[in-house]
C-alpha atoms as a PDB file:
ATOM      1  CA  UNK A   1      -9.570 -19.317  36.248  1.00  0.00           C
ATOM      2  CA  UNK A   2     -10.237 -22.234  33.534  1.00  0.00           C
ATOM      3  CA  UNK A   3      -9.744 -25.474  35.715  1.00  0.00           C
ATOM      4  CA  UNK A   4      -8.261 -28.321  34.154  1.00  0.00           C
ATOM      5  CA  UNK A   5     -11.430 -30.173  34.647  1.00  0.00           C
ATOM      6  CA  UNK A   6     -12.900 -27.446  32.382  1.00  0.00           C
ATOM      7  CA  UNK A   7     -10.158 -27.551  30.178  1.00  0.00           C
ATOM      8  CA  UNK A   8     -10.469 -31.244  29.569  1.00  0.00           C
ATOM      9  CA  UNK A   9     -14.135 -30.980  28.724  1.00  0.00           C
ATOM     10  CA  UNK A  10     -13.542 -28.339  26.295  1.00  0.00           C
ATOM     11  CA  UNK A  11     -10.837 -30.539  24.156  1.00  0.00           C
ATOM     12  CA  UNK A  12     -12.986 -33.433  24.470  1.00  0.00           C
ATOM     13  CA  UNK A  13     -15.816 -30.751  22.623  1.00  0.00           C
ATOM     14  CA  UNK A  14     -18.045 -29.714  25.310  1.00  0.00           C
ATOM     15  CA  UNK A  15     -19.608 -26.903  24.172  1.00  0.00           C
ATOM     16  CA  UNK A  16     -20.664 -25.459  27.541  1.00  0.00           C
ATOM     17  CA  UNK A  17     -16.995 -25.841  28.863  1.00  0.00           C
ATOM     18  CA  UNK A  18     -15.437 -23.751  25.158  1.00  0.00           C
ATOM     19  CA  UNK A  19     -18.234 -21.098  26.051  1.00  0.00           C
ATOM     20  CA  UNK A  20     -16.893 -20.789  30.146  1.00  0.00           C
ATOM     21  CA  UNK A  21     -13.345 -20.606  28.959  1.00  0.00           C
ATOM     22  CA  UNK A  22     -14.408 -17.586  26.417  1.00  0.00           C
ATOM     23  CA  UNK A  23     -16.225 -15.738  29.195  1.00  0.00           C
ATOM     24  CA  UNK A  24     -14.146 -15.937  31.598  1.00  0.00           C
ATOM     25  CA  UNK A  25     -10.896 -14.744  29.214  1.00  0.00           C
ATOM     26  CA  UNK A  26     -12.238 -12.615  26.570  1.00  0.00           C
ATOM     27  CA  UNK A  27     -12.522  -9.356  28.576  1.00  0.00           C
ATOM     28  CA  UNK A  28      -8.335  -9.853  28.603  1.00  0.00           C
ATOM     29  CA  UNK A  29      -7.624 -11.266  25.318  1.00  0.00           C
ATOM     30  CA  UNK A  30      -9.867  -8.876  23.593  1.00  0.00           C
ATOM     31  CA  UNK A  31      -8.222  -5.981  25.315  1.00  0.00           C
ATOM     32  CA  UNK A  32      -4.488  -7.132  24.526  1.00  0.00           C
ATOM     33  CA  UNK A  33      -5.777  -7.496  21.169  1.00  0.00           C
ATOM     34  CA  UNK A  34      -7.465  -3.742  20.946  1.00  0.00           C
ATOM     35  CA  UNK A  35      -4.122  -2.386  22.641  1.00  0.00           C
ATOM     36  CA  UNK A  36      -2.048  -3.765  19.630  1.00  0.00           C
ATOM     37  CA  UNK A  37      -4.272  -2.821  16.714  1.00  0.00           C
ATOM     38  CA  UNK A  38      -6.072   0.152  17.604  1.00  0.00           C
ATOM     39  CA  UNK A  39      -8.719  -0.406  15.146  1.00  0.00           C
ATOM     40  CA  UNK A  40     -11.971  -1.642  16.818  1.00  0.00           C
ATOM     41  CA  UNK A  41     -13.349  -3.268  13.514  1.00  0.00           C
ATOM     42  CA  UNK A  42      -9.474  -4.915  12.623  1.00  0.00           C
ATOM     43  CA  UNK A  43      -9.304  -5.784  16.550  1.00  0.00           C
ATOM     44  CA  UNK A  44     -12.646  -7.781  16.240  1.00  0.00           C
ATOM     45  CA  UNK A  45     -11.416  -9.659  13.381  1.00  0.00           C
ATOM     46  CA  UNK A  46      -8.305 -10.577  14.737  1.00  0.00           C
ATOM     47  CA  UNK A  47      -9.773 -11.263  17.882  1.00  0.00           C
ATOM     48  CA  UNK A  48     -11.939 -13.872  16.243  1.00  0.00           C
ATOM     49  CA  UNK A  49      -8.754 -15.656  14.870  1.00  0.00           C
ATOM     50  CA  UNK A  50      -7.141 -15.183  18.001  1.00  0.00           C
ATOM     51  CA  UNK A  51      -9.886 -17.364  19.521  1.00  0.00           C
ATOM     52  CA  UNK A  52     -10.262 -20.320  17.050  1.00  0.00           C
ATOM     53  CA  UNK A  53      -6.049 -20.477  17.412  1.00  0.00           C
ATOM     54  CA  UNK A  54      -7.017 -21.173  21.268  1.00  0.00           C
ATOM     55  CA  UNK A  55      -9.210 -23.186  21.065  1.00  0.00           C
ATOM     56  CA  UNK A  56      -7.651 -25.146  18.303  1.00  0.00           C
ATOM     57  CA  UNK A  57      -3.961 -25.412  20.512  1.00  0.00           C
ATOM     58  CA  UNK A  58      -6.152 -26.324  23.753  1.00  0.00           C
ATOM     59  CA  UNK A  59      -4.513 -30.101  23.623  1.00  0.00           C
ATOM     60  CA  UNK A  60      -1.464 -28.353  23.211  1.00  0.00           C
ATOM     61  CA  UNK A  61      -1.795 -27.037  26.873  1.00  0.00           C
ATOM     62  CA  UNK A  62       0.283 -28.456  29.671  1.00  0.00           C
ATOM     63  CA  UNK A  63      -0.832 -26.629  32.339  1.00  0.00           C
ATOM     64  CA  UNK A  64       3.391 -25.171  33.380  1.00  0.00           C
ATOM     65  CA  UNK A  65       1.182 -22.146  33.448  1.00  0.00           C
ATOM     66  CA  UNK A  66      -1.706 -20.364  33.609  1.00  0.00           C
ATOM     67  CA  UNK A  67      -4.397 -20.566  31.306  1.00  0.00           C
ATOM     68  CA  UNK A  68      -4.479 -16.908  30.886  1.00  0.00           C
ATOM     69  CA  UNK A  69      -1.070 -16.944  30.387  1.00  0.00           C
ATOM     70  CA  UNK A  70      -0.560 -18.866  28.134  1.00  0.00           C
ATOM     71  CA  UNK A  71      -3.842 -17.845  26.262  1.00  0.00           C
ATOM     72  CA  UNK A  72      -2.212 -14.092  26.445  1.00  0.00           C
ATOM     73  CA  UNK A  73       0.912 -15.491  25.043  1.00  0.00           C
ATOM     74  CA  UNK A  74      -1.111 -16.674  21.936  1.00  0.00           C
ATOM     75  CA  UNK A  75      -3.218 -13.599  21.358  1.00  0.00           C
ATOM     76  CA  UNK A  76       0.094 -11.594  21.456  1.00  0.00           C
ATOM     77  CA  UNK A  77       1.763 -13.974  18.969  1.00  0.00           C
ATOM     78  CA  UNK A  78      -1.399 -14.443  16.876  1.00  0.00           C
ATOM     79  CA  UNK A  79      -1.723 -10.649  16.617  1.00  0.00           C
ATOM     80  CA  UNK A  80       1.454  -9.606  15.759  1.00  0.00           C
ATOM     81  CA  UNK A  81       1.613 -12.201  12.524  1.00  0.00           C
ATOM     82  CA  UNK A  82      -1.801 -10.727  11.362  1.00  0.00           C
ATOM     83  CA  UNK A  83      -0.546  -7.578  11.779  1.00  0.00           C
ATOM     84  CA  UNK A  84       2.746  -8.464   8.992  1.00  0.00           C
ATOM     85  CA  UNK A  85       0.665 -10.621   6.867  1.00  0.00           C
ATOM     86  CA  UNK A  86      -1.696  -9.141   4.719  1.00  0.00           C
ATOM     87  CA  UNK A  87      -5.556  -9.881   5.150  1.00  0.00           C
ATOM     88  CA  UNK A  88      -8.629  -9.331   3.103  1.00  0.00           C
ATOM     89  CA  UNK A  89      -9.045  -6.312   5.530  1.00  0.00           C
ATOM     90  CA  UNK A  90      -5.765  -4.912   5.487  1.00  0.00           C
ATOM     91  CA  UNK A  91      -2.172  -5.133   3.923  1.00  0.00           C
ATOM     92  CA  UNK A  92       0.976  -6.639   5.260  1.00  0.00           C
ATOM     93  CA  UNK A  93       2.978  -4.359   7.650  1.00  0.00           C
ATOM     94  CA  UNK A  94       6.820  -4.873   7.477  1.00  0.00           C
ATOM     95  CA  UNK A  95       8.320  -6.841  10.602  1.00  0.00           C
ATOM     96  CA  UNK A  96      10.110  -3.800  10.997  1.00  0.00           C
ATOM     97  CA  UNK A  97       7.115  -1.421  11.027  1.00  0.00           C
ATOM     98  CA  UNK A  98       5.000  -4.250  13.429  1.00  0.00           C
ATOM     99  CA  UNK A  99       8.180  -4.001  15.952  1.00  0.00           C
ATOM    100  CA  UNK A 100       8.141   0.020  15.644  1.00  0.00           C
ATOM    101  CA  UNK A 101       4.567   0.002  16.823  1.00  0.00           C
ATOM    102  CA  UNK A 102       5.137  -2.597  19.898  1.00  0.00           C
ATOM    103  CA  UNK A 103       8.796  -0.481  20.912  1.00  0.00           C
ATOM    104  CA  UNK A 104       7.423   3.334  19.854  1.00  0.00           C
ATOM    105  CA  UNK A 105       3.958   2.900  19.646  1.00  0.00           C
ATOM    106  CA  UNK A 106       2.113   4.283  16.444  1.00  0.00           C
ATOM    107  CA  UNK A 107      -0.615   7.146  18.684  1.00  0.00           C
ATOM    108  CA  UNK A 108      -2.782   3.670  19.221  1.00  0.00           C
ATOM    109  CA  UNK A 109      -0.458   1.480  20.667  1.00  0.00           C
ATOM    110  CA  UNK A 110       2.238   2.398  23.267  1.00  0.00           C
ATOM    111  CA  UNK A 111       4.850   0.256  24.930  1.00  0.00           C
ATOM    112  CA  UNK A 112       2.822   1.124  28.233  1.00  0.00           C
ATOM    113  CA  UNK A 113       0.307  -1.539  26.564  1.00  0.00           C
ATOM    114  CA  UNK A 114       2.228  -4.196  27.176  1.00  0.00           C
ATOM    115  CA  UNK A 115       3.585  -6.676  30.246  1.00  0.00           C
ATOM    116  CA  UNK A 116       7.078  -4.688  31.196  1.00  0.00           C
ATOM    117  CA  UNK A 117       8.905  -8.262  30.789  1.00  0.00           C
ATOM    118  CA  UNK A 118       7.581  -9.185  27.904  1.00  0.00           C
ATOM    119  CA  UNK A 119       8.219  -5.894  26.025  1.00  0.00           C
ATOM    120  CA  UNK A 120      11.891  -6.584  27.595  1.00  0.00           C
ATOM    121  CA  UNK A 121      11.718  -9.864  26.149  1.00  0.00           C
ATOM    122  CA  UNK A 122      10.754  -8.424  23.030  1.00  0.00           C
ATOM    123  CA  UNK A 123      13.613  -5.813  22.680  1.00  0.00           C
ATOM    124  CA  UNK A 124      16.055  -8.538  23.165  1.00  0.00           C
ATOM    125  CA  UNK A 125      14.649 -10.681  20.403  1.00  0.00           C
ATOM    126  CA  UNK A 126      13.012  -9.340  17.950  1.00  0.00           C
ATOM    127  CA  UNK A 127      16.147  -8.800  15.451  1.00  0.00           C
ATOM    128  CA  UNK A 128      16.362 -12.696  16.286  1.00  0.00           C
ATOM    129  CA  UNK A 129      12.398 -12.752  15.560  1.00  0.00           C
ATOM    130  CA  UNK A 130      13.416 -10.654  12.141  1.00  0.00           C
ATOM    131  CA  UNK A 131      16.105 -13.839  11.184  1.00  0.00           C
ATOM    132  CA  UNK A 132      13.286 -16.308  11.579  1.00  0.00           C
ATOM    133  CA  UNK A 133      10.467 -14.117  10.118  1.00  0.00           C
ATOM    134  CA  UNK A 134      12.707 -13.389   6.678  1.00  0.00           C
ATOM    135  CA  UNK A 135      13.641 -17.129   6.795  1.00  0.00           C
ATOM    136  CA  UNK A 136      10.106 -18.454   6.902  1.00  0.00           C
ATOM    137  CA  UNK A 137       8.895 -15.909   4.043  1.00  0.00           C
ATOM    138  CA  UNK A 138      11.594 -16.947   1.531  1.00  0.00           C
END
């Protein structure tokens, strides 16, 4: 578990505490990223923005939670945008199509993938998270 001390050192720019955080949370993030995309080459790619989102929003954390947590929270969040928006690597999905995959699954990604109350979450939301998205892109 990242201690705050740890934490602390990292926003201040230690480079040894930024490499301890990785280790000790990229088996996880990297997985919840691979269980969205499917793609292993995509997955790394996103994976790598994934990581620079954490460690830029590492002031951000409060510590109300885990770090995992709330490091999980952002992978999720950080992989379902890349997977709308288009990238040099790939083109735009539809919110739609992106909230297919996470409630059908696609044959790579399955609803088993994810955290039971969090895919509940999602079902409750996500025509609430279409509002927003449509909103943002106009």
């Amino acid at each position: 578990m990242a201690t705050h001390d740890t934490i602390a050192l990292a926003i201040a720019g230690d480079e040894r505490a930024l490499r301890s955080i990785w280790a000790q949370h990229a088996p996880h993030i990297d997985a919840v990223v691979r269980r969205l995309v499917g793609d292993p080459d995509l997955s790394a790619d996103i994976a790598q923005e994934v990581w620079i989102q954490i460690f830029r929003a590492l002031p951000s954390y409060r510590g109300d939670s885990q770090f995992g947590t709330w490091a999980h929270r952002i992978a999720v969040n950080r992989t379902l945008n890349a997977l709308r928006s288009a990238r040099p690597y790939k083109p735009a999905f539809t919110h739609e199509h992106t909230c297919d995959i996470i409630l059908n699954g696609d044959g790579r990604t399955f609803p088993r993938h994810f955290e039971p109350r969090l895919l509940d979450v999602f079902q409750d939301v996500h025509l609430k998270l279409r509002t927003i998205y449509v909103q943002l892109c106009d």
